[in-house]
PDB file of N, CA and C in Angstrom:
ATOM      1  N   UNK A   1     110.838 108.192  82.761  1.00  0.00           N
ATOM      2  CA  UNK A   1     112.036 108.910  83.147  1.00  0.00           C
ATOM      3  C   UNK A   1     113.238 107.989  82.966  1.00  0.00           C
ATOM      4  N   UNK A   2     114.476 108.419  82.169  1.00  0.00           N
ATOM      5  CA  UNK A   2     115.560 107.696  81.682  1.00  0.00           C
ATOM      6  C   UNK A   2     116.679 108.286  82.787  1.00  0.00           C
ATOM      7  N   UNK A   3     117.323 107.656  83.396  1.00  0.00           N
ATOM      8  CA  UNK A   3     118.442 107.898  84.322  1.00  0.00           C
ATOM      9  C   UNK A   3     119.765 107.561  83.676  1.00  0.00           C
ATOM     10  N   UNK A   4     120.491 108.218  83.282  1.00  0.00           N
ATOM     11  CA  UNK A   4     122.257 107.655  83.055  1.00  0.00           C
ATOM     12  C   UNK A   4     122.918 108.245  84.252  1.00  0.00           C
ATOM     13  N   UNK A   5     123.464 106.921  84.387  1.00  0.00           N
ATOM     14  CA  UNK A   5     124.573 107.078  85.312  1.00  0.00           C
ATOM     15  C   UNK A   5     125.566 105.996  85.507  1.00  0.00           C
ATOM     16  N   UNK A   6     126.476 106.667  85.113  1.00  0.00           N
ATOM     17  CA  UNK A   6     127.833 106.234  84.697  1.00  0.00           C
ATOM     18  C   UNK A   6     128.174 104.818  85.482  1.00  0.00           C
ATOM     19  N   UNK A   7     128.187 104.768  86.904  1.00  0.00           N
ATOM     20  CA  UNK A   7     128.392 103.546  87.792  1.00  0.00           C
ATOM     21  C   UNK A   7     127.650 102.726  87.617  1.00  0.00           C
ATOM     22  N   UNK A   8     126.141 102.856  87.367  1.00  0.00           N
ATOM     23  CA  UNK A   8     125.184 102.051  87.430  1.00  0.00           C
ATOM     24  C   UNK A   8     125.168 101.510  85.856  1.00  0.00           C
ATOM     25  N   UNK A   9     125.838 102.172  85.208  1.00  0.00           N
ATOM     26  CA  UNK A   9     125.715 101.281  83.787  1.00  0.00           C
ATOM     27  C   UNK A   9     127.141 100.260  83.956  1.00  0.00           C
ATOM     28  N   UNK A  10     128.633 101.161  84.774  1.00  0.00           N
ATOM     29  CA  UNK A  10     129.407  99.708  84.334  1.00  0.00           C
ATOM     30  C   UNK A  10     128.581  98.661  85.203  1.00  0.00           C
ATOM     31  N   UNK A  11     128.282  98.805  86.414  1.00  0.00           N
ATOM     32  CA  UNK A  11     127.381  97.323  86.813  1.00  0.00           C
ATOM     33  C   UNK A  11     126.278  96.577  86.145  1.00  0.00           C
ATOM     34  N   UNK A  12     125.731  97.221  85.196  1.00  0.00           N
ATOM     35  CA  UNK A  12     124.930  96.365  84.627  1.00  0.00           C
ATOM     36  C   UNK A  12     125.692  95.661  83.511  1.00  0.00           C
ATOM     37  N   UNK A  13     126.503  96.295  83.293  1.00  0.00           N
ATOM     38  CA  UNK A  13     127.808  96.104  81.738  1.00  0.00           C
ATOM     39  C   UNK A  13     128.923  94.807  82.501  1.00  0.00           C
ATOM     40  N   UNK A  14     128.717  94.711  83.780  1.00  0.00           N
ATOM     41  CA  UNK A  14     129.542  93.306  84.171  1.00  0.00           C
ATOM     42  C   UNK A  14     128.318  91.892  84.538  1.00  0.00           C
ATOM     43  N   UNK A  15     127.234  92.551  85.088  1.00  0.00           N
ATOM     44  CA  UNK A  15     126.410  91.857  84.968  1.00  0.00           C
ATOM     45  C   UNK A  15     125.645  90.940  83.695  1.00  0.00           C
ATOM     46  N   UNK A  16     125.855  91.821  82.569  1.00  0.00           N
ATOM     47  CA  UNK A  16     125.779  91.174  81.281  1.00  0.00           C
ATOM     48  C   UNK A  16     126.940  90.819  80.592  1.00  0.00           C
ATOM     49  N   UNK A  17     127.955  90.457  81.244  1.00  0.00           N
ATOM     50  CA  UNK A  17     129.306  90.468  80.218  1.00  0.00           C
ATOM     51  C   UNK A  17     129.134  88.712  79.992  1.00  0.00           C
ATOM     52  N   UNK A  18     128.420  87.847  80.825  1.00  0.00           N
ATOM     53  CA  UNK A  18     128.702  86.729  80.310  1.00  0.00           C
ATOM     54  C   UNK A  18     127.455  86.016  79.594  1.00  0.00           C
ATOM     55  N   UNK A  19     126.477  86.957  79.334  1.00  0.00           N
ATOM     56  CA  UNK A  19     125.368  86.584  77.960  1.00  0.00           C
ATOM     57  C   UNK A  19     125.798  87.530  76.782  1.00  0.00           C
ATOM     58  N   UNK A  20     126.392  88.399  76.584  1.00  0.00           N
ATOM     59  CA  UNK A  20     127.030  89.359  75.480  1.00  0.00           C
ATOM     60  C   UNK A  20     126.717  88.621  74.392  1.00  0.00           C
ATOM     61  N   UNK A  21     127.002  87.602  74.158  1.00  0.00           N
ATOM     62  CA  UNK A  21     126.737  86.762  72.840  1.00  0.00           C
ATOM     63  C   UNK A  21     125.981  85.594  72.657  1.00  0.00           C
ATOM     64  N   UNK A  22     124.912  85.803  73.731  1.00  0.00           N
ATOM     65  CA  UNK A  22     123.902  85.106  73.709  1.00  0.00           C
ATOM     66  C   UNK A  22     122.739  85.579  73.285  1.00  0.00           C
ATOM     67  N   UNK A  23     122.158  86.648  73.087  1.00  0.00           N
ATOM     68  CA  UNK A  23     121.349  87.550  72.793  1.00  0.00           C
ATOM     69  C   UNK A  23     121.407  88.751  71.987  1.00  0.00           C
ATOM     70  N   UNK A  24     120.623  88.575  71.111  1.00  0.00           N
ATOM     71  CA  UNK A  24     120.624  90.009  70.213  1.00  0.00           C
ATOM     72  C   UNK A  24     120.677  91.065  71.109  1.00  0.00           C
ATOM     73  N   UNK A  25     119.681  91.206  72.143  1.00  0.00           N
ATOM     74  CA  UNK A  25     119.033  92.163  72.848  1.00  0.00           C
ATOM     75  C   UNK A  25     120.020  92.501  73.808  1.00  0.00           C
ATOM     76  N   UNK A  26     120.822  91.529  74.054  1.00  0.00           N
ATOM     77  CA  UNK A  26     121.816  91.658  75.095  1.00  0.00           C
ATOM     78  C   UNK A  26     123.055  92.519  74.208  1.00  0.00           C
ATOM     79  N   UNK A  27     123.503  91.723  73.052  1.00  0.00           N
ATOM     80  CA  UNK A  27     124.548  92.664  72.461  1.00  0.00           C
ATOM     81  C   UNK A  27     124.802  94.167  72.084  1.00  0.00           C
ATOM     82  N   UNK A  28     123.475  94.290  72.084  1.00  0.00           N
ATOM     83  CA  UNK A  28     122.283  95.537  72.136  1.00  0.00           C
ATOM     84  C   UNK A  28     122.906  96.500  72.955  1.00  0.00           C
ATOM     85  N   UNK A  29     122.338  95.894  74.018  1.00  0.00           N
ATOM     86  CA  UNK A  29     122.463  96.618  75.314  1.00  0.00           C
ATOM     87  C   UNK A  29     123.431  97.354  75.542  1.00  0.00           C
ATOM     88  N   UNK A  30     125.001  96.249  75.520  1.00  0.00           N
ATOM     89  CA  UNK A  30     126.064  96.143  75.916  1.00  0.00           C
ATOM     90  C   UNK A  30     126.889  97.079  75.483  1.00  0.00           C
ATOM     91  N   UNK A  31     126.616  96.977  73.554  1.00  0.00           N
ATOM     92  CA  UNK A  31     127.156  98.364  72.952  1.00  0.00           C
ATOM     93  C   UNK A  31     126.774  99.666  73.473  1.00  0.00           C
ATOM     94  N   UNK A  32     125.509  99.511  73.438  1.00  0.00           N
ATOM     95  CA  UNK A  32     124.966 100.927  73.968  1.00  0.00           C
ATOM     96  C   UNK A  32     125.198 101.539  75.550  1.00  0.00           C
ATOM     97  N   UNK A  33     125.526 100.668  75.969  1.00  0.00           N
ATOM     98  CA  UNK A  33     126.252 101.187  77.771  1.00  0.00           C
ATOM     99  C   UNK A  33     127.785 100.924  77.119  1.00  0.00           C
ATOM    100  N   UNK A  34     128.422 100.413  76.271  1.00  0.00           N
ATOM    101  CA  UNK A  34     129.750 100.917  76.135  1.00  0.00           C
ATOM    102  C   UNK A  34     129.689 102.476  75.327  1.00  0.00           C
ATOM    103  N   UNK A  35     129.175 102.802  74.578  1.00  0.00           N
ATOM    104  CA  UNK A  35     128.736 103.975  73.921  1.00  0.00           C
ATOM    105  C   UNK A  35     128.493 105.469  74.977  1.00  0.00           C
ATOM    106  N   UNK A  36     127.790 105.135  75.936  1.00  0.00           N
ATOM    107  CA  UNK A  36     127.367 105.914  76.720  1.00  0.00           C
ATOM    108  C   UNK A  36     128.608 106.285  77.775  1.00  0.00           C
ATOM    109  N   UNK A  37     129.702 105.053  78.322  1.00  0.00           N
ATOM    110  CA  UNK A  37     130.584 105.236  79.149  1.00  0.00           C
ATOM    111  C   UNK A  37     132.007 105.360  78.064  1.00  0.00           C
ATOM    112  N   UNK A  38     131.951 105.544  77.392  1.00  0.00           N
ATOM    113  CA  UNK A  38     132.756 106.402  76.612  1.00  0.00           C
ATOM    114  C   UNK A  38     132.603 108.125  76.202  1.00  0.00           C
ATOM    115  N   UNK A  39     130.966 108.341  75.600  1.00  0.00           N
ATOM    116  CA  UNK A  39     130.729 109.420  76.121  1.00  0.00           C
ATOM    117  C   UNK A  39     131.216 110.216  77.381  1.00  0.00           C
ATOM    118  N   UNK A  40     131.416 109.204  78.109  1.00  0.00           N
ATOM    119  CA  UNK A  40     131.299 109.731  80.274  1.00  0.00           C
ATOM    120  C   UNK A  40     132.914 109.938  80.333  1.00  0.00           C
ATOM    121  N   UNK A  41     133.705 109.856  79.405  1.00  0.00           N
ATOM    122  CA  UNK A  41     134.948 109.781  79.637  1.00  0.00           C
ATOM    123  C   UNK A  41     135.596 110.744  79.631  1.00  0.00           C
ATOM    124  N   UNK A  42     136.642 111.831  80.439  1.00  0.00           N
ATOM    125  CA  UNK A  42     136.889 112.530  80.636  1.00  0.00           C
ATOM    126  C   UNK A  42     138.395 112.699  80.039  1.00  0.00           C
ATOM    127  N   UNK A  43     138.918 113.487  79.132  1.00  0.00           N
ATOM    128  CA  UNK A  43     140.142 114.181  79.199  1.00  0.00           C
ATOM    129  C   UNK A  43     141.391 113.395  79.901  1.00  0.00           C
ATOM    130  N   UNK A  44     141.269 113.177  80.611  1.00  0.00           N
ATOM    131  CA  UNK A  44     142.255 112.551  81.583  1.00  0.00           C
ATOM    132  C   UNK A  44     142.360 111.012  81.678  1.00  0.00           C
ATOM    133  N   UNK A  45     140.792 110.654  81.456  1.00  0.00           N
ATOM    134  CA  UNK A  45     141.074 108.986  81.289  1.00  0.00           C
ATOM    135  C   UNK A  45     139.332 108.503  82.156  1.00  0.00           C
ATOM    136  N   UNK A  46     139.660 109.545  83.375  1.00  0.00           N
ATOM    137  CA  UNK A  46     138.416 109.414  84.121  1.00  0.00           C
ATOM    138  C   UNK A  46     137.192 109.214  83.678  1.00  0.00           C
ATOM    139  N   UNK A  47     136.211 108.076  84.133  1.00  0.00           N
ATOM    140  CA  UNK A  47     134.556 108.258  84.026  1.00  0.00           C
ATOM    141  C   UNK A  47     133.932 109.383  85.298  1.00  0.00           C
ATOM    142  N   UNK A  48     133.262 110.562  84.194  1.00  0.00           N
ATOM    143  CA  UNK A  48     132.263 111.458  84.973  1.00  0.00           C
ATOM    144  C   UNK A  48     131.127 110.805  85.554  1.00  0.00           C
ATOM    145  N   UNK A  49     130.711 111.365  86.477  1.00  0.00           N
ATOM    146  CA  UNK A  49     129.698 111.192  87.121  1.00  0.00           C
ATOM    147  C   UNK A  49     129.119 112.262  87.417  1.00  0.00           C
ATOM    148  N   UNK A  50     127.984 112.378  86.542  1.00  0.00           N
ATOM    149  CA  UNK A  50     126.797 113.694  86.815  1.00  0.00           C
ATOM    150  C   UNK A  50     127.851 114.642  86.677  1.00  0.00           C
ATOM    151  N   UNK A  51     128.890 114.824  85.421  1.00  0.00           N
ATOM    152  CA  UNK A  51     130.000 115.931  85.377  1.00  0.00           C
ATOM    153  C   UNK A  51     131.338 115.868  86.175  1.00  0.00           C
ATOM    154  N   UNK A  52     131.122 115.547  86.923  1.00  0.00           N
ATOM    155  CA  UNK A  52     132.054 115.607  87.406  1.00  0.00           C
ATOM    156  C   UNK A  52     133.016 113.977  87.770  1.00  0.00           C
ATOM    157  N   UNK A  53     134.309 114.168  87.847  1.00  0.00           N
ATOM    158  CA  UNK A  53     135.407 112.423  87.469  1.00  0.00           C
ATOM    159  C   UNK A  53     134.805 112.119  88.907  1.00  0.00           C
ATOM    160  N   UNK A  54     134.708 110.862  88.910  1.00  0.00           N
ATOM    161  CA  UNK A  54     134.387 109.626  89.708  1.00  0.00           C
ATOM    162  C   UNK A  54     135.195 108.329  89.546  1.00  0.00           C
ATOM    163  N   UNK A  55     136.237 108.325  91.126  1.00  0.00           N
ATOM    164  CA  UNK A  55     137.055 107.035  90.974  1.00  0.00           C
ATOM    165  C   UNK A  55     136.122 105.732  91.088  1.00  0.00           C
ATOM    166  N   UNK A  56     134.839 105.947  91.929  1.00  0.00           N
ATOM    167  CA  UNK A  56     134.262 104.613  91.488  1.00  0.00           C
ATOM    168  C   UNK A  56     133.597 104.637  90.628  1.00  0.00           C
ATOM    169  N   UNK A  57     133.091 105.210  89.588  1.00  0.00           N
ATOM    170  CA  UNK A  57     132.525 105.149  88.007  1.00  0.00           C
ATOM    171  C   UNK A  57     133.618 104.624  87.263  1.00  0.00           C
ATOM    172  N   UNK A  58     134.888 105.103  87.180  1.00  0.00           N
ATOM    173  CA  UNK A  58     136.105 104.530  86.545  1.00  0.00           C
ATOM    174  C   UNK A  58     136.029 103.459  86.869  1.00  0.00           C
ATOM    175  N   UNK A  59     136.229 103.440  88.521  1.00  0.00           N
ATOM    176  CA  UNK A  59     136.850 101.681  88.622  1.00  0.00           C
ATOM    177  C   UNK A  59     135.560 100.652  88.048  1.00  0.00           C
ATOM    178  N   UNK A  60     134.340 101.107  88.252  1.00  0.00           N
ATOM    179  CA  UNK A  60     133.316 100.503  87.592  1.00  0.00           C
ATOM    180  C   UNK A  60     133.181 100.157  85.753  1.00  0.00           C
ATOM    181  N   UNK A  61     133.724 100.791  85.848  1.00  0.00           N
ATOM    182  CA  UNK A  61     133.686 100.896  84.071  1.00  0.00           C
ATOM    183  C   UNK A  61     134.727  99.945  84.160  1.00  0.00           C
ATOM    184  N   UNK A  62     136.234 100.336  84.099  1.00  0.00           N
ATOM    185  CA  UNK A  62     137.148  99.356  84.387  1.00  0.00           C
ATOM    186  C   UNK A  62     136.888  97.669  84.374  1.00  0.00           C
ATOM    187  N   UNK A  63     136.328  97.358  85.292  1.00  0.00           N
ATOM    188  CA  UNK A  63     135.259  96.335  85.946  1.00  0.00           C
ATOM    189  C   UNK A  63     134.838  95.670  85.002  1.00  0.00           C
ATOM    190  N   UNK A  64     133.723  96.521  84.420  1.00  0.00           N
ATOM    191  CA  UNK A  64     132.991  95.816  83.060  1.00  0.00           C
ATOM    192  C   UNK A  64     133.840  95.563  81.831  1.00  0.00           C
ATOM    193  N   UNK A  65     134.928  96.792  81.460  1.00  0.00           N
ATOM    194  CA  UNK A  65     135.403  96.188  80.308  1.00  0.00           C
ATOM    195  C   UNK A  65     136.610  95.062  80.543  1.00  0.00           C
ATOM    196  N   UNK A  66     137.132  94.693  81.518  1.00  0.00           N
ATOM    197  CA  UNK A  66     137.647  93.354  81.950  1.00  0.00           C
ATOM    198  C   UNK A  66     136.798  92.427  81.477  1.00  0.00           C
ATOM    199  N   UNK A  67     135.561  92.694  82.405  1.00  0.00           N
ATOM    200  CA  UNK A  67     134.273  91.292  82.376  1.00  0.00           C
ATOM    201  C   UNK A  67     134.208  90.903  80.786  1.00  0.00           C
ATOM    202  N   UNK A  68     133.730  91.911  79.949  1.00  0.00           N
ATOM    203  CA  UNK A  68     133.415  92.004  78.675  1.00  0.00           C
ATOM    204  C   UNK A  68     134.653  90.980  77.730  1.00  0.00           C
ATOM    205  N   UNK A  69     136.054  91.668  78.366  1.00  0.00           N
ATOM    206  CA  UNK A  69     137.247  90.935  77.693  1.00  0.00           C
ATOM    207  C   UNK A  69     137.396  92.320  76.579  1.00  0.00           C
ATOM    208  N   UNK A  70     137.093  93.423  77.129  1.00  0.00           N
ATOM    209  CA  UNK A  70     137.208  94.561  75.675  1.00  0.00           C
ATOM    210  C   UNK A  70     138.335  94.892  75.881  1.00  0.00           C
ATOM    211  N   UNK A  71     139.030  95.420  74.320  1.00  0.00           N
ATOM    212  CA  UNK A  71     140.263  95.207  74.024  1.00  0.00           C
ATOM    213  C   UNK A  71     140.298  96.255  72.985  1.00  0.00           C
ATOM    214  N   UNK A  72     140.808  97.492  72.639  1.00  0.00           N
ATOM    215  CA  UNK A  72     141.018  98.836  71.798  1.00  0.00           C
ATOM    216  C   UNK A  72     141.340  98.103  70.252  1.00  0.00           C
ATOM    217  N   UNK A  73     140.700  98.559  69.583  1.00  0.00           N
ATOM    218  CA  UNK A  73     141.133  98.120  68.081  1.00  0.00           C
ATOM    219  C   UNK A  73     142.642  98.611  67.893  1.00  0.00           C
ATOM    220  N   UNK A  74     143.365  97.509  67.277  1.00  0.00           N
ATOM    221  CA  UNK A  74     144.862  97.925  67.177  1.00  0.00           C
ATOM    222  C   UNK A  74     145.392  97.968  65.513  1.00  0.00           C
ATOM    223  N   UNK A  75     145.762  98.820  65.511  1.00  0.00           N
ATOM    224  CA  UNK A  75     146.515  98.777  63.771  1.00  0.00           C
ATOM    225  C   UNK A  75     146.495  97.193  63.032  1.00  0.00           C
ATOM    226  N   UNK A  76     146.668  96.338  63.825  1.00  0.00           N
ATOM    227  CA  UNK A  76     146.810  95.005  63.410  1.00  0.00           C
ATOM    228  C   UNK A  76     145.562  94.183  62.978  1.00  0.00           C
ATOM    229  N   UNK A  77     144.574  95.250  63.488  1.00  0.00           N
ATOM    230  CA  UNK A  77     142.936  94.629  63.584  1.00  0.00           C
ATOM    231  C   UNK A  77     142.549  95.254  62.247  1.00  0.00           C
ATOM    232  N   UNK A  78     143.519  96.369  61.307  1.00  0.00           N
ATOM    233  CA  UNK A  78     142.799  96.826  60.488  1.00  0.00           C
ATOM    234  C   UNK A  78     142.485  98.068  60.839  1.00  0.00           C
ATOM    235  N   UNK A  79     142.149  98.849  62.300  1.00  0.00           N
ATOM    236  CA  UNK A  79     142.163  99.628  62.632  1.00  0.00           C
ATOM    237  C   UNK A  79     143.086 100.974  62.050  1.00  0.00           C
ATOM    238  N   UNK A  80     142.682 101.907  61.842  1.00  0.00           N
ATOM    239  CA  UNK A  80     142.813 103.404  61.611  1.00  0.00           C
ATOM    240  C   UNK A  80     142.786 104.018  62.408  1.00  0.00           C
ATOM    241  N   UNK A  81     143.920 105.322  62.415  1.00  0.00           N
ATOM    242  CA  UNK A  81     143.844 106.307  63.461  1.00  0.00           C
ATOM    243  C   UNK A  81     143.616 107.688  62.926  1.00  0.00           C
TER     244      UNK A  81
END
């Protein structure tokens, strides 16, 4: 049985933010719970939780992509819109 849930992935996503590039398996991971809490992202900005916006799934997510140091690809990166 596979559980997603939005809070419990940014905590594991801060918990791994400082092996991120120590491990294949870890970089792995990391994309794939950023993948998933982007999925979770709501219209408004909000992370869902089980459907519905959750200020602590946001602030959790939040959380991790600090930890991570993630940063939006910018026109300057080469980036396309």
């Amino acid at each position: 049985m596979c559980i997603r849930d939005s809070y419990l992935t940014g905590l594991v996503l801060t918990a791994l933010a400082p092996y991120q590039n120590q491990a294949q398996q870890v970089s792995e991971a990391v994309e794939k719970g950023l993948r998933f809490l982007s999925e979770q992202q709501g219209q408004n900005g909000a992370v869902l939780q089980n459907g519905t916006p959750s200020c602590q799934a946001t602030a959790q997510a939040m959380t991790a992509l600090c930890c991570l140091l993630y940063t939006s690809p910018s026109p300057r990166d080469g980036a396309t819109s």
